[in-house]
C-alpha atoms as a PDB file:
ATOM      1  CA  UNK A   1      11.660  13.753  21.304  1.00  0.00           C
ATOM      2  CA  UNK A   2      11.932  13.689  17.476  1.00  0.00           C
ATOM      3  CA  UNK A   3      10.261  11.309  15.686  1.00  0.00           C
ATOM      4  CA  UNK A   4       8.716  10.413  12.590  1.00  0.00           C
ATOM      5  CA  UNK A   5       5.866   8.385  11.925  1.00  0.00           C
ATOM      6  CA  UNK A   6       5.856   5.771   8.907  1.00  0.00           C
ATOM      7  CA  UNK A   7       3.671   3.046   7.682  1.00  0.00           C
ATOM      8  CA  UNK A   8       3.177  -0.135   5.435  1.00  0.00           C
ATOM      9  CA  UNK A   9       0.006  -0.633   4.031  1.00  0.00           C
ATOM     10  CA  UNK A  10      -1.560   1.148   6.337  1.00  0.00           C
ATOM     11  CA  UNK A  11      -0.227  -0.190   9.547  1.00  0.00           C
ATOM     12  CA  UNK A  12       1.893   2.424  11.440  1.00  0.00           C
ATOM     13  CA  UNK A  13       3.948   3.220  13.602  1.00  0.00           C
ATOM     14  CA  UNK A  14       6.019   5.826  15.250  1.00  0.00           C
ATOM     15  CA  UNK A  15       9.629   5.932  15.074  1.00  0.00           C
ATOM     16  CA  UNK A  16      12.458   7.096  16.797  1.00  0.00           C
ATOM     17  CA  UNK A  17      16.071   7.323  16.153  1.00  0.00           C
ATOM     18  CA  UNK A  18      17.506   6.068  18.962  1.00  0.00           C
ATOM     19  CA  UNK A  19      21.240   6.893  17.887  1.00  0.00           C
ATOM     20  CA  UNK A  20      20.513  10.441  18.800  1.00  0.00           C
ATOM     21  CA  UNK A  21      16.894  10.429  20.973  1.00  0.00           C
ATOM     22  CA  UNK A  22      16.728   8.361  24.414  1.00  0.00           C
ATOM     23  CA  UNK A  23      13.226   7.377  25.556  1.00  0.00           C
ATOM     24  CA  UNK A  24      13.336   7.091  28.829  1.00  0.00           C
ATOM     25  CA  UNK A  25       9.828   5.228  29.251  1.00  0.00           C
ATOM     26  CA  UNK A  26       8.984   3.412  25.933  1.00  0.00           C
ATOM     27  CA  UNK A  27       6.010   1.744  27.593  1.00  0.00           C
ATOM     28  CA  UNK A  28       4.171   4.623  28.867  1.00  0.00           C
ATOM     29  CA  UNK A  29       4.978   6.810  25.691  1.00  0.00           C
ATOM     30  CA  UNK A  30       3.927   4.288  23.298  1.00  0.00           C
ATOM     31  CA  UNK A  31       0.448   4.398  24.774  1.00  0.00           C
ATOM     32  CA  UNK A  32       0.653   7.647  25.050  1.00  0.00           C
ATOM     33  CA  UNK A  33       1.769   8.551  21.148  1.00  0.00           C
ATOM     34  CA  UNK A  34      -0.555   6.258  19.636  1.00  0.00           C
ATOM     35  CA  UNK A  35      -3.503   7.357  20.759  1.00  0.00           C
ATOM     36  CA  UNK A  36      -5.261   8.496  17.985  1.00  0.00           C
ATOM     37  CA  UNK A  37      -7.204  11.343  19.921  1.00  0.00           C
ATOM     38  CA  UNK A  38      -4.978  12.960  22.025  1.00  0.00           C
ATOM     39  CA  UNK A  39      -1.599  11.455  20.175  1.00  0.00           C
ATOM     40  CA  UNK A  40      -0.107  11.107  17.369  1.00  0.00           C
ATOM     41  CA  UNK A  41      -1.904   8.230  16.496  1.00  0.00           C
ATOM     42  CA  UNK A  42      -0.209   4.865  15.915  1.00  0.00           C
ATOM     43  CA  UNK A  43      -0.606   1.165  16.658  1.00  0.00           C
ATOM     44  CA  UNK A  44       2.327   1.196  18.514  1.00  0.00           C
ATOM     45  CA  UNK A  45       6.077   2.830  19.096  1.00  0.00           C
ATOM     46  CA  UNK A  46       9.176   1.523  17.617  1.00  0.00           C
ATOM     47  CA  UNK A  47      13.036   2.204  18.556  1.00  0.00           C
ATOM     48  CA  UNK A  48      15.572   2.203  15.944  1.00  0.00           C
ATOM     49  CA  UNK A  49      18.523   1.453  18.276  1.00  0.00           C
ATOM     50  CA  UNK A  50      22.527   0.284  17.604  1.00  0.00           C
ATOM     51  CA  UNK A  51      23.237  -3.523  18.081  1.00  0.00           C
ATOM     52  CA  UNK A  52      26.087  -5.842  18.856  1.00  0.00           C
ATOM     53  CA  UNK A  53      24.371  -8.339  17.430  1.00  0.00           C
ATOM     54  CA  UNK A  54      23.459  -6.884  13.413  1.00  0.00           C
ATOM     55  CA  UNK A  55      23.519  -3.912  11.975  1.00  0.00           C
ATOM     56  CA  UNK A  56      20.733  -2.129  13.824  1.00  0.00           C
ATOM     57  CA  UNK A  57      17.895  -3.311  16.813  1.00  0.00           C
ATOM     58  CA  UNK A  58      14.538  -2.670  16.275  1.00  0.00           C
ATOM     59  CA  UNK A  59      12.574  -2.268  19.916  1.00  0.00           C
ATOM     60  CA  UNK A  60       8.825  -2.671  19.698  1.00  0.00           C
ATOM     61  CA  UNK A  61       5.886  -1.341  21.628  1.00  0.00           C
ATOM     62  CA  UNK A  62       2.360  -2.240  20.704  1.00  0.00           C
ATOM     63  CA  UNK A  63      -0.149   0.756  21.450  1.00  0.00           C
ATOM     64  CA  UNK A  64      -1.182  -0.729  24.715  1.00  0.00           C
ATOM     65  CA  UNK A  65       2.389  -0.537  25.936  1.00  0.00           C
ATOM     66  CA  UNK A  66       3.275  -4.022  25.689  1.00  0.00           C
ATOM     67  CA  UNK A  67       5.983  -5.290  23.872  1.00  0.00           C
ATOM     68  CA  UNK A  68       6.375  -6.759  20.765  1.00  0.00           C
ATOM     69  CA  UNK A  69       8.810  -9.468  19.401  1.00  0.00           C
ATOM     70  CA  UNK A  70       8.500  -8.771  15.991  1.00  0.00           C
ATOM     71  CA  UNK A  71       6.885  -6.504  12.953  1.00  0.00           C
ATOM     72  CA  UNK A  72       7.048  -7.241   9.245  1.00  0.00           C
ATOM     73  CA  UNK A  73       5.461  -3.960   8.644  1.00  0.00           C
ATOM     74  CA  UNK A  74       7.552  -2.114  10.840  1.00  0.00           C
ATOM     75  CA  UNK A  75      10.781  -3.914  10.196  1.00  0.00           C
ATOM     76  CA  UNK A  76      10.537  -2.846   6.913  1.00  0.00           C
ATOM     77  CA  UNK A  77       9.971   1.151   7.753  1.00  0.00           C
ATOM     78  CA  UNK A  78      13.461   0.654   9.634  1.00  0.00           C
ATOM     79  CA  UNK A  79      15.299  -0.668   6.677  1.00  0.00           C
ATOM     80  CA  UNK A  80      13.708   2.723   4.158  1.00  0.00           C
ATOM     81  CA  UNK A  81      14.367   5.111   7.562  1.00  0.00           C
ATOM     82  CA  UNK A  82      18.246   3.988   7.947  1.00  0.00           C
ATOM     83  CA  UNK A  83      19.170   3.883   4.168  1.00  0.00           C
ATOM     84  CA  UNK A  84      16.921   7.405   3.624  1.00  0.00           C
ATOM     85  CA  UNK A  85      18.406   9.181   6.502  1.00  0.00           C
ATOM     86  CA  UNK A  86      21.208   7.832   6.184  1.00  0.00           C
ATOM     87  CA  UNK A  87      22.341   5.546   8.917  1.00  0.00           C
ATOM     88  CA  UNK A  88      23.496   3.258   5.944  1.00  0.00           C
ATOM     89  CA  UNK A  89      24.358   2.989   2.614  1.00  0.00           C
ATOM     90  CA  UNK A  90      24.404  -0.449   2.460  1.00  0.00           C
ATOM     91  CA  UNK A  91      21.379  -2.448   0.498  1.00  0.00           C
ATOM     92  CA  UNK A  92      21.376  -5.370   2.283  1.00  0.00           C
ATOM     93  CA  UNK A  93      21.131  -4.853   6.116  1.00  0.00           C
ATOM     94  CA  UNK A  94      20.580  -7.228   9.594  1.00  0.00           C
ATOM     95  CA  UNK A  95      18.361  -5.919  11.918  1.00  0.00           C
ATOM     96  CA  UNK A  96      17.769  -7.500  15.099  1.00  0.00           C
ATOM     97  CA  UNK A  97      14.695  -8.239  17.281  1.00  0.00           C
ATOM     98  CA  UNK A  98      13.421 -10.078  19.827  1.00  0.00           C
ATOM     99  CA  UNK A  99      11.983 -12.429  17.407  1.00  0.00           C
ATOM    100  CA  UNK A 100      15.672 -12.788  15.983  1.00  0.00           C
ATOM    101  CA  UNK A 101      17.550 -11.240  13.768  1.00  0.00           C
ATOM    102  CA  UNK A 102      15.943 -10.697   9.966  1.00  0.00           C
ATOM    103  CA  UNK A 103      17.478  -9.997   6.711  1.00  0.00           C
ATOM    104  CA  UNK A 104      16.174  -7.169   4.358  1.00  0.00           C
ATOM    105  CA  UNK A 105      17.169  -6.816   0.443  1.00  0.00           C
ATOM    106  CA  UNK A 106      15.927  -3.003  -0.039  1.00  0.00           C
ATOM    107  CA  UNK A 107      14.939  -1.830  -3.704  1.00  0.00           C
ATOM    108  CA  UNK A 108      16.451   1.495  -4.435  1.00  0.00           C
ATOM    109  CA  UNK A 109      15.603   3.785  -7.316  1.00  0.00           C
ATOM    110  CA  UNK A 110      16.688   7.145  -7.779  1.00  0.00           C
ATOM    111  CA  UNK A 111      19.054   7.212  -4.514  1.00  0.00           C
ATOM    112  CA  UNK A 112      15.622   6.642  -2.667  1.00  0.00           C
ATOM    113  CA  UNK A 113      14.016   3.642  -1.035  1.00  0.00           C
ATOM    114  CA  UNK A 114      11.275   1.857  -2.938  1.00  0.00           C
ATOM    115  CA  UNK A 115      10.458  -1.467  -1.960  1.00  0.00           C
ATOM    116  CA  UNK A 116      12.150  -4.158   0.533  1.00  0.00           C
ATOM    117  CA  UNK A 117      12.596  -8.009   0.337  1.00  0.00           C
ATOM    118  CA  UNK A 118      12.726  -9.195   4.054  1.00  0.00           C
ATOM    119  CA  UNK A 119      13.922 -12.871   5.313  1.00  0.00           C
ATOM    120  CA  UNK A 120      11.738 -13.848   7.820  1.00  0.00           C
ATOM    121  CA  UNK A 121      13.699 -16.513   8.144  1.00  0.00           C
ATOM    122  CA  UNK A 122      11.463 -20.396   9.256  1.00  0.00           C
ATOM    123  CA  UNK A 123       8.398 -20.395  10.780  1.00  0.00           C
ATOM    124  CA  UNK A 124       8.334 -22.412  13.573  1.00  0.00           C
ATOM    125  CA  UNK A 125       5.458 -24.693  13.668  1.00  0.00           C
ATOM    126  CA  UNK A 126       5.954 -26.793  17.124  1.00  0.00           C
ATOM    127  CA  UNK A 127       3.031 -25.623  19.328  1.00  0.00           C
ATOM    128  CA  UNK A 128       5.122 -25.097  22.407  1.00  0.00           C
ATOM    129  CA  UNK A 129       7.172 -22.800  21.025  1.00  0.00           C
ATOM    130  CA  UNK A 130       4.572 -20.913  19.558  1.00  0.00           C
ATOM    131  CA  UNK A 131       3.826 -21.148  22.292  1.00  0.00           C
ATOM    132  CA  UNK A 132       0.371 -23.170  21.597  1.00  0.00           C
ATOM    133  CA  UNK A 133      -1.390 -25.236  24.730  1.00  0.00           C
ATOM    134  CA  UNK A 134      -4.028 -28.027  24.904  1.00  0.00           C
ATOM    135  CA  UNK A 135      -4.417 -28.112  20.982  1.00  0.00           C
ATOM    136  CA  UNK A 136      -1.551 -30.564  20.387  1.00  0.00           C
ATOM    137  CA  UNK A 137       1.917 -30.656  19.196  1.00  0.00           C
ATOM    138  CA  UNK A 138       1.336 -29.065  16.039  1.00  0.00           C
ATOM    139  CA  UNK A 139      -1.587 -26.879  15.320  1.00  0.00           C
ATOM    140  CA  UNK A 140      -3.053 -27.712  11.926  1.00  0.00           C
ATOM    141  CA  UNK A 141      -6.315 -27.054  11.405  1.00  0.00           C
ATOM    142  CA  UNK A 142      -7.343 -28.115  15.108  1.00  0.00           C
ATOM    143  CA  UNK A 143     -10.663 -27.327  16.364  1.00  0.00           C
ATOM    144  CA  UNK A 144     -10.659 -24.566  19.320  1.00  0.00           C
ATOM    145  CA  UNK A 145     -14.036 -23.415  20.750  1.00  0.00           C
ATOM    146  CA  UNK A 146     -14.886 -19.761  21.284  1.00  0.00           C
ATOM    147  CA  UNK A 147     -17.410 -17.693  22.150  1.00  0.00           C
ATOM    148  CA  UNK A 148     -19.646 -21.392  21.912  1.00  0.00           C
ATOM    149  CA  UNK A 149     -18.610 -21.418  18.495  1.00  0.00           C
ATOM    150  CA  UNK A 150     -15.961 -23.967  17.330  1.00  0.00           C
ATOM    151  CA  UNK A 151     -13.275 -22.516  14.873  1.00  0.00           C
ATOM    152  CA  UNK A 152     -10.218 -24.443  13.012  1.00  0.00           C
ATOM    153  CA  UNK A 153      -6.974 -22.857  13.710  1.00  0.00           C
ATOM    154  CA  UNK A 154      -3.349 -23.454  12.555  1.00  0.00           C
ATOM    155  CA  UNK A 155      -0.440 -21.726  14.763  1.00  0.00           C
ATOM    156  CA  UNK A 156       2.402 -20.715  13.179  1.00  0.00           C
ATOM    157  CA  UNK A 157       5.211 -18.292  14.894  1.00  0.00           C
ATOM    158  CA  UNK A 158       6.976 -15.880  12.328  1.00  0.00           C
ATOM    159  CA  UNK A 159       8.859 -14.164  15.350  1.00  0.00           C
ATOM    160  CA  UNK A 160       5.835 -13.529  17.277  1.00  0.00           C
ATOM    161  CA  UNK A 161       2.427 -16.405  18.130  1.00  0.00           C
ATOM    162  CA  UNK A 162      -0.145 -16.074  15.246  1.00  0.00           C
ATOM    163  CA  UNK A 163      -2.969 -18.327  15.201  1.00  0.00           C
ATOM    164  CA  UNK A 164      -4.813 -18.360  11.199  1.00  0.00           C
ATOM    165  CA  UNK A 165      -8.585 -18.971  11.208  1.00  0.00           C
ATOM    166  CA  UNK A 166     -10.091 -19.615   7.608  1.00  0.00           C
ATOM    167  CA  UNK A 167     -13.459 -18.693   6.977  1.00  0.00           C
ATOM    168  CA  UNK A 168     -15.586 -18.408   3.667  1.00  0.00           C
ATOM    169  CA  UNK A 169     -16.466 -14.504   4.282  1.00  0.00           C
ATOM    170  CA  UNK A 170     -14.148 -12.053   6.100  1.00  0.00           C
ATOM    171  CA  UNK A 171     -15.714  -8.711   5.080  1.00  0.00           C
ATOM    172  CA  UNK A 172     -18.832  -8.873   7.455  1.00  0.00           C
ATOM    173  CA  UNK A 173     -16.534 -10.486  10.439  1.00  0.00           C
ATOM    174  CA  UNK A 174     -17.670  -8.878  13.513  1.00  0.00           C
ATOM    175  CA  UNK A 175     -13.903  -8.423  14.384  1.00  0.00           C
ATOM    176  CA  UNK A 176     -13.913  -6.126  17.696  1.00  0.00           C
ATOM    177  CA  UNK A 177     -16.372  -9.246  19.160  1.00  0.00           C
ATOM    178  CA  UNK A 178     -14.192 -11.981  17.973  1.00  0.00           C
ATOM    179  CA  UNK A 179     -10.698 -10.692  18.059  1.00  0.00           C
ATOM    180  CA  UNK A 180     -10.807 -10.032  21.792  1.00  0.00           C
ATOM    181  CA  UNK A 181     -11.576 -13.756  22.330  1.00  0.00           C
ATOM    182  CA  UNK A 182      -9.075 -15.121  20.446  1.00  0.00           C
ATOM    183  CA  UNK A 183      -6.242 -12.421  21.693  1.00  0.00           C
ATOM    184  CA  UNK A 184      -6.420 -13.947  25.569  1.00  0.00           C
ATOM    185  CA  UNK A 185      -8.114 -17.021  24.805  1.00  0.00           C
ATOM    186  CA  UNK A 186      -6.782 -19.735  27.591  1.00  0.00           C
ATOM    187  CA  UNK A 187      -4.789 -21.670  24.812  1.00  0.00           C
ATOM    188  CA  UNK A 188      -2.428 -18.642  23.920  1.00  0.00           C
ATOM    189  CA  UNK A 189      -0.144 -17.745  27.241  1.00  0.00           C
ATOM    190  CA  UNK A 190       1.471 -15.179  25.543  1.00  0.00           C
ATOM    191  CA  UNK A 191      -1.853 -13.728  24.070  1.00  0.00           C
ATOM    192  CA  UNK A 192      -2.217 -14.747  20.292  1.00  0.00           C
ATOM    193  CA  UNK A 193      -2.027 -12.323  16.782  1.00  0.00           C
ATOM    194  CA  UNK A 194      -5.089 -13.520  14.955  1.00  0.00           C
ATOM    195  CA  UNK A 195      -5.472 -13.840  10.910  1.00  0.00           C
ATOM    196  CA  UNK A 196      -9.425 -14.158   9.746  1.00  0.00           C
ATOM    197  CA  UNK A 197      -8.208 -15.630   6.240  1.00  0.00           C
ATOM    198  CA  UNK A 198     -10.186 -16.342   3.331  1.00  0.00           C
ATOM    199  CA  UNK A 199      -8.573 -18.426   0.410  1.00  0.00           C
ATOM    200  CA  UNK A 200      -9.427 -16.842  -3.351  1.00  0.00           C
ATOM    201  CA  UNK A 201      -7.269 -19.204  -5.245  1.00  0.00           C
ATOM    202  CA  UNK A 202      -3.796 -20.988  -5.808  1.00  0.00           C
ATOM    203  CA  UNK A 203      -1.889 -17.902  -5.820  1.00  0.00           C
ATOM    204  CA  UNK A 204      -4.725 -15.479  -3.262  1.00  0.00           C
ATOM    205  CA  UNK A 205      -5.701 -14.871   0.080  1.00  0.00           C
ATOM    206  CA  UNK A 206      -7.432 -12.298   1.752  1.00  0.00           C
ATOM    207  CA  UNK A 207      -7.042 -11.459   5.302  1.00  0.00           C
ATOM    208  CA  UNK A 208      -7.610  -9.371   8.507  1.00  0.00           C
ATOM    209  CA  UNK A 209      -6.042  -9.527  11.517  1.00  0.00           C
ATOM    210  CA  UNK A 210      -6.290  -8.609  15.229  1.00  0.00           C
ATOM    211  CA  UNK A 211      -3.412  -7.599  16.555  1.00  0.00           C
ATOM    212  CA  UNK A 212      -2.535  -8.757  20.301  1.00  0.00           C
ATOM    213  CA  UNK A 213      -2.007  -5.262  22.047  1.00  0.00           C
ATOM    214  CA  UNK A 214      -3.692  -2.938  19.346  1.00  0.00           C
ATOM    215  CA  UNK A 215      -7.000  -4.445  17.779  1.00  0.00           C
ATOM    216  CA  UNK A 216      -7.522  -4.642  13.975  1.00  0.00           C
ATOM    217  CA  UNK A 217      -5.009  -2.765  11.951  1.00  0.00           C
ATOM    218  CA  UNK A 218      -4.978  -2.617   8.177  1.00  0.00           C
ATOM    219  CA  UNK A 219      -2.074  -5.194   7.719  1.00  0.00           C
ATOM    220  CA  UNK A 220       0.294  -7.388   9.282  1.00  0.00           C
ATOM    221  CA  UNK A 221       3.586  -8.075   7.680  1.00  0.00           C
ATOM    222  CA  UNK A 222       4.415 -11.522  10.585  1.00  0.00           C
ATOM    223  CA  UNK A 223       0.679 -12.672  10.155  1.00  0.00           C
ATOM    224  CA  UNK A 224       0.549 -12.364   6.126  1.00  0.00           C
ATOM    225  CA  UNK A 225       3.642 -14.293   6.220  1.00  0.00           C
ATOM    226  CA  UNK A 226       1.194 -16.851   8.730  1.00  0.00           C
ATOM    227  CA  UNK A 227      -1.455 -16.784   6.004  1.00  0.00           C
ATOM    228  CA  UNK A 228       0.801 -18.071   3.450  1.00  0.00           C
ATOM    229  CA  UNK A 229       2.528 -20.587   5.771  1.00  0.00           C
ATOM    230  CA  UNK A 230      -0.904 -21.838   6.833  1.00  0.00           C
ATOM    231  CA  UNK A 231      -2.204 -21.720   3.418  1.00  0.00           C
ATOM    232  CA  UNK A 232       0.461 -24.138   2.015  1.00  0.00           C
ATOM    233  CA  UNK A 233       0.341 -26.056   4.976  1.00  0.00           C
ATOM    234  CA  UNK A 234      -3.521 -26.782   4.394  1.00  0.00           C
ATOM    235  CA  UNK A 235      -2.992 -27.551   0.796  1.00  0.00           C
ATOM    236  CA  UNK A 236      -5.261 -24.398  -0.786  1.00  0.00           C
ATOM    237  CA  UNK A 237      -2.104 -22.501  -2.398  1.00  0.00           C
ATOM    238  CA  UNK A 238       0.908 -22.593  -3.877  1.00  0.00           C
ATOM    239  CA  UNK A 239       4.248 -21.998  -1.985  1.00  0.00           C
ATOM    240  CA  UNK A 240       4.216 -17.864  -3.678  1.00  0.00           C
ATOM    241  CA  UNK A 241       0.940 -16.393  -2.241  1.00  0.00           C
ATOM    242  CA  UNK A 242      -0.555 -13.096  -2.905  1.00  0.00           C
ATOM    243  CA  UNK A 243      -2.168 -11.485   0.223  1.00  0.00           C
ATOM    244  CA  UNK A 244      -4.621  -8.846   0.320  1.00  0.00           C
ATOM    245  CA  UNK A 245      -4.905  -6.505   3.621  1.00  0.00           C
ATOM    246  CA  UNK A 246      -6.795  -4.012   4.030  1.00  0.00           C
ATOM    247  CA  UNK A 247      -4.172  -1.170   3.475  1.00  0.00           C
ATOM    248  CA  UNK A 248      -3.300  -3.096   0.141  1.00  0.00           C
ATOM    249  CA  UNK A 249      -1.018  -6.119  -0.986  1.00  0.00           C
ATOM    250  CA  UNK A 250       2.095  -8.214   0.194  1.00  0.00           C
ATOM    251  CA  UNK A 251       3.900 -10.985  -2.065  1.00  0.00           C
ATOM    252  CA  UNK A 252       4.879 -13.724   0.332  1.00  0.00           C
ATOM    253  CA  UNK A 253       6.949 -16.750  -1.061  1.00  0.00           C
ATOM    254  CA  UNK A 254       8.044 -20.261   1.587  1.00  0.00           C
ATOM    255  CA  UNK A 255      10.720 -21.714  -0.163  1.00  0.00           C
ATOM    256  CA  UNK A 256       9.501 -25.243   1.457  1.00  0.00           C
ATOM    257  CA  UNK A 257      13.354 -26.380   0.395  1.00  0.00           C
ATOM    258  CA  UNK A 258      14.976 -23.909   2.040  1.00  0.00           C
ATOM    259  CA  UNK A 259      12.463 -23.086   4.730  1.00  0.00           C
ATOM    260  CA  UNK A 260      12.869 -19.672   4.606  1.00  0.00           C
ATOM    261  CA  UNK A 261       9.342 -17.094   4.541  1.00  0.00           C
ATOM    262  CA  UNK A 262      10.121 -13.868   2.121  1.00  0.00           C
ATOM    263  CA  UNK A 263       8.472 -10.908   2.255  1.00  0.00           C
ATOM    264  CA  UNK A 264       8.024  -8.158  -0.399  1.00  0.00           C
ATOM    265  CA  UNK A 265       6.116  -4.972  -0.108  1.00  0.00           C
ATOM    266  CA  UNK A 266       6.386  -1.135   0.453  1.00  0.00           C
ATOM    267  CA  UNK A 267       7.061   1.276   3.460  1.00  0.00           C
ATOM    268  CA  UNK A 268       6.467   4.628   3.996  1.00  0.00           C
ATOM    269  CA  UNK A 269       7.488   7.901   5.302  1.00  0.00           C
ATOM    270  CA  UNK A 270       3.853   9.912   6.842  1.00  0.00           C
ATOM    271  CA  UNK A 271       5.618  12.890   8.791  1.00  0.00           C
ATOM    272  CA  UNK A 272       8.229  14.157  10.980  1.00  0.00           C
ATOM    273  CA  UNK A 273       7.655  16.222  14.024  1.00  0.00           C
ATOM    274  CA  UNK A 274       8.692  16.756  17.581  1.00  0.00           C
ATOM    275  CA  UNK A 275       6.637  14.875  20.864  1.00  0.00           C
ATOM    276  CA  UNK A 276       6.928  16.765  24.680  1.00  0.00           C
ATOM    277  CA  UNK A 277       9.494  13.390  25.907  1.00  0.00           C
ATOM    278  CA  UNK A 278       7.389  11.601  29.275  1.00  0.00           C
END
């Protein structure tokens, strides 16, 4: 199986070109090429497959096998892998997933990929579709108890469930205690992608997130997207919100007329190489 392994900020993934490759198991091979031991190394797989629906599918598979609706990361390492190796030549490509189907502006300099705006389209706020249970219609700032500790939480789906926590300190968050609790806490059915989010001003936040299905990863394009939803939706920013991640920065924008979530930031390529197919 060919493949080639990209990230954004950080978060990565390994990719396969499904126009010419057929994985046979995606489940069990995305555990097994993410491993970072005995694998490649990679919080999760994704397929880069043909649609009838857009331009291109993207299939995801977090690194514990499950699936995955969407990835704002990810997505945007499928939009620089078909325009670089040329599945298109088009700049403005659909790409569907099972979050729905997501609109990317790519950036081009030089014949080459530089930089993407992506659509994410509106978040979706109503709790049961989040889905969200026990907290209310709408999760804004709600208290939720974990661990004996109570938290405030606002849900916001971008695709996929995210539930943003803001707290005054985020560095020293003892993340692989907390994360777990929040990930198959009883209110989340569907397991829950969890922002720690700290608020620097107006225009800034700071994050980290735990990932349902792979732990902490150094960004999350869906749950910077949540931050800034959140943030607006709390009052402590403006509607264009910086975000800082770990593997570096994403500008986020809610056009609150429209209610559309943009994304802008950078993806990729690590390697190529060739994995025994399972």
């Amino acid at each position: 199986m060919r493949f080639t392994k990209m990230q954004g900020l950080g978060n990565d993934y390994v990719y396969v070109n499904c126009f010419e490759e057929k994985v046979a198991r995606p489940s069990e091979t995305a555990v097994r090429v993410s491993d970072r031991h005995f694998g490649i190394g990679a919080d999760g797989l994704i397929l880069i497959k043909p649609s009838e629906k857009a331009d291109f599918e993207m299939e995801m598979y977090n690194a514990d096998g499950s699936r995955g609706e969407m990835c704002g990361n990810g997505i945007r390492c499928v939009a620089k892998y078909v325009y670089d190796y040329g599945l298109t030549d088009q700049t403005h490509i659909s790409i569907e997933t099972l979050g729905g189907i997501k609109y990317l502006d790519l950036i081009v300099e030089e014949g080459r990929h530089r930089l993407e705006k992506l659509d994410m389209v509106s978040p979706v706020l109503e709790a049961e579709q989040i889905p969200i249970i026990g907290l209310g219609n709408r999760v804004l700032d709600e208290p939720i108890r974990v661990d004996d500790m109570e938290y405030r939480i606002t849900g916001v789906s971008m695709g996929n469930p995210h539930g943003v926590v803001f707290l005054k300190d985020v560095k020293n968050l003892e993340i692989e205690k907390i994360g777990p609790l929040f990930e198959h806490h009883e209110c989340f059915p569907n397991r829950v992608n969890t922002e720690f989010a700290h608020v620097l001003d107006r225009q800034t936040a700071e994050m980290r997130v735990w990932e349902r299905g792979s732990g902490e990863t150094l960004a999350c394009g869906t749950g910077a997207c949540a931050v800034a939803v959140a943030c607006v939706l709390n009052g402590y920013t403006e509607e264009e919100v910086t975000v800082k991640l770990l593997g570096g920065e994403l500008q986020i924008r809610w056009d609150r007329e429209k209610d559309r979530v943009y994304m802008t930031g950078p993806a990729e390529v690590v390697f190529d190489g060739e994995w025994p197919e399972v």
